[in-house]
Protein backbone atom coordinates (compact mmCIF):
# COMPACT_ATOMS: atom_id res chain seq x y z
CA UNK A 1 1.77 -17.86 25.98
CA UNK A 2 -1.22 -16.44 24.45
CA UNK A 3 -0.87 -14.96 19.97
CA UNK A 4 -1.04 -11.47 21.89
CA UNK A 5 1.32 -11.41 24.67
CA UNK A 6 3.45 -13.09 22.44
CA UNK A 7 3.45 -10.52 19.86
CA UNK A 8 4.05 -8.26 22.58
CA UNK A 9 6.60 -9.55 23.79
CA UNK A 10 8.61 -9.59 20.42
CA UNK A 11 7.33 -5.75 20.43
CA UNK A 12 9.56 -5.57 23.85
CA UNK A 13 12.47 -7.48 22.28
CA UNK A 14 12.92 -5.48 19.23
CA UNK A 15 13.02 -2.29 20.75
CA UNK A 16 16.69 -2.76 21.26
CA UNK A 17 17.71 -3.99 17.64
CA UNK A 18 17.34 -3.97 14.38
CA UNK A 19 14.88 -5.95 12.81
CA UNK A 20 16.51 -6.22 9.07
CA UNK A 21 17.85 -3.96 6.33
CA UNK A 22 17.79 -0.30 5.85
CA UNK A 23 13.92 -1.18 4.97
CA UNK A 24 12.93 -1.28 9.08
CA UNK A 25 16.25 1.07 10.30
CA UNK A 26 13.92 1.20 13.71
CA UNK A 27 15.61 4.87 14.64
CA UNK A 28 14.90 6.63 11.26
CA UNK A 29 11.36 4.81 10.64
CA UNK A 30 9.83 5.38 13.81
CA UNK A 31 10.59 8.95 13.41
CA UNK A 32 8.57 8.91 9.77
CA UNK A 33 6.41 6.98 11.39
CA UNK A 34 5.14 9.36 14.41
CA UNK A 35 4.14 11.82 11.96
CA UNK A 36 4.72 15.61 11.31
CA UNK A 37 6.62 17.30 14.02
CA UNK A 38 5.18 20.76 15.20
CA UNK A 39 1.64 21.53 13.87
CA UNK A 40 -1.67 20.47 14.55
CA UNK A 41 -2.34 17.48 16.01
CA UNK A 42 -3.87 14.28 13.46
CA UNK A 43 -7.37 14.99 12.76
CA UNK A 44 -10.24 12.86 14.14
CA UNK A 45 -13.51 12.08 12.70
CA UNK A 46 -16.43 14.24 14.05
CA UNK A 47 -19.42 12.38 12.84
CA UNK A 48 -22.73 12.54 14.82
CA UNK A 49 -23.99 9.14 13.47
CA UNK A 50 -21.97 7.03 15.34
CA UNK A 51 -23.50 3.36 15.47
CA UNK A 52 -23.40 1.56 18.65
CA UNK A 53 -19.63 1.65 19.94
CA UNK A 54 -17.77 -1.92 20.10
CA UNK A 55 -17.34 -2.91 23.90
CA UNK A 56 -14.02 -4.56 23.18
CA UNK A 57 -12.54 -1.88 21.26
CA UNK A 58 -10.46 1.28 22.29
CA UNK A 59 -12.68 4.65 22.64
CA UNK A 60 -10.62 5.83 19.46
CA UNK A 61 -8.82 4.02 16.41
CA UNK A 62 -5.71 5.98 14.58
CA UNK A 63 -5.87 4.74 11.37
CA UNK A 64 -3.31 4.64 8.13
CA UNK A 65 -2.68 4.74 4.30
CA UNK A 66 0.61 3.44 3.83
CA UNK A 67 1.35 4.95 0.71
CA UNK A 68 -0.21 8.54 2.02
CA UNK A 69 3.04 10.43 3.26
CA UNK A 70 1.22 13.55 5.21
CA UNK A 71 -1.34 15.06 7.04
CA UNK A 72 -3.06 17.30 4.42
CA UNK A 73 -3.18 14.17 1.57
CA UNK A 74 -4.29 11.64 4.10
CA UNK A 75 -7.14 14.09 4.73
CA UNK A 76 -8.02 15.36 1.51
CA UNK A 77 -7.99 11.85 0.10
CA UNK A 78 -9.67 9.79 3.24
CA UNK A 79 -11.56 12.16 5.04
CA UNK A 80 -15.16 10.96 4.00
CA UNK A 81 -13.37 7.53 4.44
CA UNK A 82 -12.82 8.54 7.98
CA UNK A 83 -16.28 9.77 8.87
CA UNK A 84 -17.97 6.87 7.35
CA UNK A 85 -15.66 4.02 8.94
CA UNK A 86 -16.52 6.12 12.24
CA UNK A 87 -20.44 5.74 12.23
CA UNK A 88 -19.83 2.32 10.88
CA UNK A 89 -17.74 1.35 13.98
CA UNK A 90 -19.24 3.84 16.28
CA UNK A 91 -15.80 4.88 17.13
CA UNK A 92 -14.05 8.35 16.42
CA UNK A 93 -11.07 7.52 13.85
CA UNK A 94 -7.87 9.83 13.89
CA UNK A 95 -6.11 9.99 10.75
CA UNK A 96 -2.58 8.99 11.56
CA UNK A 97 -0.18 9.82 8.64
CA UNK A 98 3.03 7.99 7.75
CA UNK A 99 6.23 9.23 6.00
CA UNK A 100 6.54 6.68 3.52
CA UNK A 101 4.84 3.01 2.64
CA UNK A 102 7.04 1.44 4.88
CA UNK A 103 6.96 3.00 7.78
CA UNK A 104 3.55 1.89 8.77
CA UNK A 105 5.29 -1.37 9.93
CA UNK A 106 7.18 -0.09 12.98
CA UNK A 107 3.75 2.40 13.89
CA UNK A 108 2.05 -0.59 14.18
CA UNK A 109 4.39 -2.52 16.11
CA UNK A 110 4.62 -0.08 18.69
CA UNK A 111 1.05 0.52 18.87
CA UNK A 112 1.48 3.59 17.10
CA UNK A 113 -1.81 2.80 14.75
CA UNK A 114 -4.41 0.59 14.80
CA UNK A 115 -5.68 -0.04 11.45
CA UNK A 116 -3.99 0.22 8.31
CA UNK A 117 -5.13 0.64 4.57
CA UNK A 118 -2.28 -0.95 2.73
CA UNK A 119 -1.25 -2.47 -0.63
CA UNK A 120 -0.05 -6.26 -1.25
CA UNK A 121 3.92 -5.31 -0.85
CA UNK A 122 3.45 -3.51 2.24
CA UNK A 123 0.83 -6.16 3.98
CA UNK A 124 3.49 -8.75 3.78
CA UNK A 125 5.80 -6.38 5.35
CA UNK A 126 3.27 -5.23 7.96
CA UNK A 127 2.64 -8.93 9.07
CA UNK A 128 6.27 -10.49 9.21
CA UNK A 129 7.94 -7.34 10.91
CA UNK A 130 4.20 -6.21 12.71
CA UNK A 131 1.87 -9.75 12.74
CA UNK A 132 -0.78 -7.75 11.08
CA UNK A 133 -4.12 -9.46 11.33
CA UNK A 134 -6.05 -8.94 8.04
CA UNK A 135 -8.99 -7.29 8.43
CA UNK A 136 -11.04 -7.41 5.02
CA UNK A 137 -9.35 -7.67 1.23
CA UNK A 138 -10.24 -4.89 -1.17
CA UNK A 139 -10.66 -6.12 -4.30
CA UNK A 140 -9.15 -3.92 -7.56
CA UNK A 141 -10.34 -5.79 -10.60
CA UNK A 142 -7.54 -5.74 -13.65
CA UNK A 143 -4.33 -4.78 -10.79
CA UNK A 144 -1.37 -5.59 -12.23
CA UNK A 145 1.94 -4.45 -13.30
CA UNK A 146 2.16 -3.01 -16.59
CA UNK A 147 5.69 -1.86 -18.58
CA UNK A 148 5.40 0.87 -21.37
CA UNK A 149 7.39 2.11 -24.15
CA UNK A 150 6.64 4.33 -26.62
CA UNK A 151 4.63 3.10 -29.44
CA UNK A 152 6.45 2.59 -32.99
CA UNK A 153 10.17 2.49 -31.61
CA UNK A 154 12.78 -0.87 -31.36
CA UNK A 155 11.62 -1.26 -27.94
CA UNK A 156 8.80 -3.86 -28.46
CA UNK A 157 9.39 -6.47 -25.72
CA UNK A 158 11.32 -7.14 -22.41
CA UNK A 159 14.62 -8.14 -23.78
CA UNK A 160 14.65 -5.04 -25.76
CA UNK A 161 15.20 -3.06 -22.20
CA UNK A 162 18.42 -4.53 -21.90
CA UNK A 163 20.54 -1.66 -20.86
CA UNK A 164 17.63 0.68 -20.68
CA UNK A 165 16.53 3.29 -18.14
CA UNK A 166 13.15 2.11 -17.04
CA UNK A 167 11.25 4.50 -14.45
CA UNK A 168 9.79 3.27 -11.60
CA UNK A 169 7.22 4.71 -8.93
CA UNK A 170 8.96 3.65 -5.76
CA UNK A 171 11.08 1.21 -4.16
CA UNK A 172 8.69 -1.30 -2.62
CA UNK A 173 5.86 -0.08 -4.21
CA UNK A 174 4.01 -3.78 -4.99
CA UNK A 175 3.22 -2.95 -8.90
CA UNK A 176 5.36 -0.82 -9.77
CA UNK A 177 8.87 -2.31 -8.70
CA UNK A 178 8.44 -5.47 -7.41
CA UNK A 179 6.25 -6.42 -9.88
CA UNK A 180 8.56 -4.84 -12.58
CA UNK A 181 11.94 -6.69 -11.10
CA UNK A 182 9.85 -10.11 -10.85
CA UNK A 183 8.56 -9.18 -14.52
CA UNK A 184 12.67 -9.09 -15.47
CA UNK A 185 14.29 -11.69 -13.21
CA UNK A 186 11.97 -14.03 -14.95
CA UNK A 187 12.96 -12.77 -18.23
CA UNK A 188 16.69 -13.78 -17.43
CA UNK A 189 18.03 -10.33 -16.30
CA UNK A 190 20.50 -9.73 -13.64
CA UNK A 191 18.87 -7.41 -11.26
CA UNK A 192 21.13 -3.99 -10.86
CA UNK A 193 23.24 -5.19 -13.57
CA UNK A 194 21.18 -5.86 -17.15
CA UNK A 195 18.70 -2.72 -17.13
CA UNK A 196 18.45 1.08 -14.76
CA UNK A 197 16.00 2.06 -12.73
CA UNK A 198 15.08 5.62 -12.24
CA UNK A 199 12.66 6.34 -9.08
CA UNK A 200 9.95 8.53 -9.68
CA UNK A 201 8.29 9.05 -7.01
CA UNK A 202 4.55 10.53 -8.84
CA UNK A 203 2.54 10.65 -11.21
CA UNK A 204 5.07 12.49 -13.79
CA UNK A 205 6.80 8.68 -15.41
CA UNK A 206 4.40 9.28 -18.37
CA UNK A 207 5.27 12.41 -19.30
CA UNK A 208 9.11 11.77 -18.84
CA UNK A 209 8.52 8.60 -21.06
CA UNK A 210 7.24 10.75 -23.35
CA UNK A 211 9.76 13.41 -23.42
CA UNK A 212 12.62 10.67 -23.96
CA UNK A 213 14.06 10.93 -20.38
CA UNK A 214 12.92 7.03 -20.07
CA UNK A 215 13.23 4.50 -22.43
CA UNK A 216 9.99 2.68 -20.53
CA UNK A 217 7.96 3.52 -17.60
CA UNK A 218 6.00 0.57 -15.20
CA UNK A 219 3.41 1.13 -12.88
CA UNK A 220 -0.11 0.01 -12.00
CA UNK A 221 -2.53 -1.04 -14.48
CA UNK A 222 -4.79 0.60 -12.88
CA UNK A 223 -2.81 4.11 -12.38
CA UNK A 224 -1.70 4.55 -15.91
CA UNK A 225 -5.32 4.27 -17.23
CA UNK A 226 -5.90 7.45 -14.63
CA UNK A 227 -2.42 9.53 -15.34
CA UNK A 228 -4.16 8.74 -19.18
CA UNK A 229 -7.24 10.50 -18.32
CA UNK A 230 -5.58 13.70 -16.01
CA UNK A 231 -2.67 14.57 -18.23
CA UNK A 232 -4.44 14.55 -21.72
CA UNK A 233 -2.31 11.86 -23.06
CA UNK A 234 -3.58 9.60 -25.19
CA UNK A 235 -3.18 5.44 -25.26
CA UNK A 236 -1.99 5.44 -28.57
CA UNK A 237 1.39 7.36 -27.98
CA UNK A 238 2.38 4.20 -25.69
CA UNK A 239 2.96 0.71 -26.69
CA UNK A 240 2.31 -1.91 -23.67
CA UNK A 241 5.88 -3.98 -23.14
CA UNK A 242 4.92 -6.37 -20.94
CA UNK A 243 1.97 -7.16 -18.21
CA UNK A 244 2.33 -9.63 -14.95
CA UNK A 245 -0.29 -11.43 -13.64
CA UNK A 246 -3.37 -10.02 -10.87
CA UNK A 247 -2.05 -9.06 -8.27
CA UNK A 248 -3.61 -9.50 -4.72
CA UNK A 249 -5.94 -7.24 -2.97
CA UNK A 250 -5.52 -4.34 -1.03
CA UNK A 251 -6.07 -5.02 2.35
CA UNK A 252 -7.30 -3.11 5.83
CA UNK A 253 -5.42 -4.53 8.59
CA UNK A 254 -5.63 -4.75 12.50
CA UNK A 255 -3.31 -4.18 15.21
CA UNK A 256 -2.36 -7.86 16.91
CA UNK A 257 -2.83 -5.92 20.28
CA UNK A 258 -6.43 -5.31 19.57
CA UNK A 259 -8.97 -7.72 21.05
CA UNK A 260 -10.56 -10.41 19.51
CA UNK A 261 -13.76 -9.78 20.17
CA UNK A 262 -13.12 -6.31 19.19
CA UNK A 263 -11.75 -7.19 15.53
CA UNK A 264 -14.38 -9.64 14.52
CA UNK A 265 -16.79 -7.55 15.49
CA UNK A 266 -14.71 -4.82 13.13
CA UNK A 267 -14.11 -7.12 10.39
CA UNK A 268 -17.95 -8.26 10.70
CA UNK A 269 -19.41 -4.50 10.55
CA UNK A 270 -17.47 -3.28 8.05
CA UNK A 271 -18.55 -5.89 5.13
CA UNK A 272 -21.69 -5.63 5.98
CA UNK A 273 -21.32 -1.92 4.88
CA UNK A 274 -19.16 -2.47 2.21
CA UNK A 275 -21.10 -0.19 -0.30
CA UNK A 276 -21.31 3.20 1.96
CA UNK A 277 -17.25 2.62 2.83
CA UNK A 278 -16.55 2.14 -0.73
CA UNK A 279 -18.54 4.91 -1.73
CA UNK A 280 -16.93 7.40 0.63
CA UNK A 281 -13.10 6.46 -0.96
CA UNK A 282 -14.64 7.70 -4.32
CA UNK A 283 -15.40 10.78 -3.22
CA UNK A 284 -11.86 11.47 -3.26
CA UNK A 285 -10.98 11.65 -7.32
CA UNK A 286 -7.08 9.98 -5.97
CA UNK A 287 -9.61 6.76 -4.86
CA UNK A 288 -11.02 6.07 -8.76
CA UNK A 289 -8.81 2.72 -8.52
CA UNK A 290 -11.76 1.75 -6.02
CA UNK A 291 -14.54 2.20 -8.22
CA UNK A 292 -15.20 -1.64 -8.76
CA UNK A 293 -14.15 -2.40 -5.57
CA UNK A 294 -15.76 -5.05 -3.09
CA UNK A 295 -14.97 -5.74 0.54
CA UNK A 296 -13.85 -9.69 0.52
CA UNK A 297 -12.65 -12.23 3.46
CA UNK A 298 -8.65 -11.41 3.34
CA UNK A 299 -6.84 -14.72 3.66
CA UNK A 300 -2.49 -14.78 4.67
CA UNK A 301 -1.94 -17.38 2.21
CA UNK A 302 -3.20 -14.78 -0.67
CA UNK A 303 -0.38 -12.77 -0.44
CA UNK A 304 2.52 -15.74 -0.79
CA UNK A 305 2.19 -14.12 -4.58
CA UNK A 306 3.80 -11.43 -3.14
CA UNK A 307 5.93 -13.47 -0.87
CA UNK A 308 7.57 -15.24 -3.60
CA UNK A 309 8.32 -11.82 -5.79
CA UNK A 310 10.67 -11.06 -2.88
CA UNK A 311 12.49 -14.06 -2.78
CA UNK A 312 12.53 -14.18 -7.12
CA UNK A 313 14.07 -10.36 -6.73
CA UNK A 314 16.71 -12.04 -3.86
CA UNK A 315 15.04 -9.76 -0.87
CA UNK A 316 13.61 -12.44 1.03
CA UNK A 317 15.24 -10.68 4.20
CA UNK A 318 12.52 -8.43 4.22
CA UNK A 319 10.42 -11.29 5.08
């Protein structure tokens, strides 16, 4: 039996159970995952540049951010992103929004999407629930997890949070909570029983730090420099806790149904225009992350970083 039909035959299997924890609950995430109900219809690119199309691919592509929950975000932030990957391709791409980071999993199972923008945590996902074929890495120089406290207080280093409310972004968000729980299992806490967590859900974990409502708030490297920058706060209010290590890339990925042919040819086109599809993700001031970005050969094994944080946190199910 041939990678594909046996991927789609697992596709068939699965429709009928559930494929893990309330992570992949297949009835409540492929309802996040088919988008808005009501409403217009996801938007497709219109661009009149269109390169010459790919033979082997579908005469459209529905495309995802898996940490973009709805239409109006996916478009303000990836719009340019979706006319550019268009001409690059020569094939119209419909933005295809998803209800929350891990929903993106089941939508491309059931051929729901076929490409996905996603982050380290959710890749792993994507290819043991999905077999996800990576398309290109995305390199964010200086991504990793970072835990902050307030500067001059008694909370200097990890084993100072014991007992402490720490805020996190979301659950399964690859920097700032599994990154954070690996950052304290290794430190010789108990998970759920030596510190709180208090989900955030935006940008607002500095602020609430501030205020007192936290006693330390983790996230992306990369994001608290930004939240920095928009909320007029300044880096000396904040003493750094703890950092982890780089993390992987971000990564596009491919639907296993596509063919072959059609993603090499994908994979092949879009590094070769690395700097016009990097360009159009800055023009979105949410993409600044990407600024130093690169489009790099995306290997499996480079996520087994990530792989291992599950299984260090006890959540290897997932996997």
């Amino acid at each position: 039996m041939s990678e594909i039909q046996d991927v789609k035959s697992r596709k068939q299997a699965m429709t009928g159970k559930n494929t893990g924890k309330n992570l992949l609950a297949l009835p409540l995430v492929l309802m996040m995952a088919c988008g808005s109900a009501g409403g217009d219809p996801p938007s497709s690119s219109s661009s009149t540049n269109l390169a010459e199309p790919i033979a082997s691919c579908p005469e459209q592509l529905r495309f995802a951010v898996t940490d973009i929950p709805g239409e109006e975000r996916l478009k303000d932030e990836f719009g340019a992103f979706q006319t550019t990957l268009g001409d690059v391709l020569g094939i119209p791409i419909e933005l295809f929004p998803v209800s929350t980071h891990v929903a993106a999993a089941p939508a491309l199972m059931f051929d729901r999407i076929d490409l996905a923008l996603a982050g380290p945590s959710e890749y792993v996902l994507m290819k043991a629930k999905a077999d996800a074929v990576p398309l290109v890495g995305i390199t964010r120089p200086g991504y990793h997890t970072i835990i902050l406290g307030i500067a001059d207080t008694d909370i200097s280093s990890v084993e100072d949070l014991k007992g402490k409310t720490i805020g996190i972004r979301e659950e399964g968000s690859t920097a700032g909570h599994l990154g954070v729980l690996r950052l304290l299992k290794e430190a010789g806490f108990e998970l759920n029983k030596d510190f709180n967590t208090k989900i955030i859900g935006d940008d607002s974990g500095l602020l609430e730090l501030k205020e007192g409502k936290l006693d330390a708030w983790a996230d992306a490297s990369t994001r608290y420099q930004r939240v920095l920058g928009e909320q007029n706060l300044s880096e000396s209010e904040f003493s750094v806790i703890a950092t982890g290590e780089q993390l992987p890339n971000d990564i596009l990925v491919a639907n296993p149904s596509l063919e072959s042919e059609c993603i090499d040819e994908m994979r092949s086109r879009v590094v070769k225009n690395e700097r016009a599809i990097v360009e159009a993700m800055l023009v979105s001031p949410a993409n600044k992350k990407y600024a130093e970005s690169k489009m790099v050969p995306a290997k499996d094994e480079d996520y087994d970083l990530i792989r291992e944080g599950y299984k260090t946190i006890g959540e290897e199910d997932y996997l």
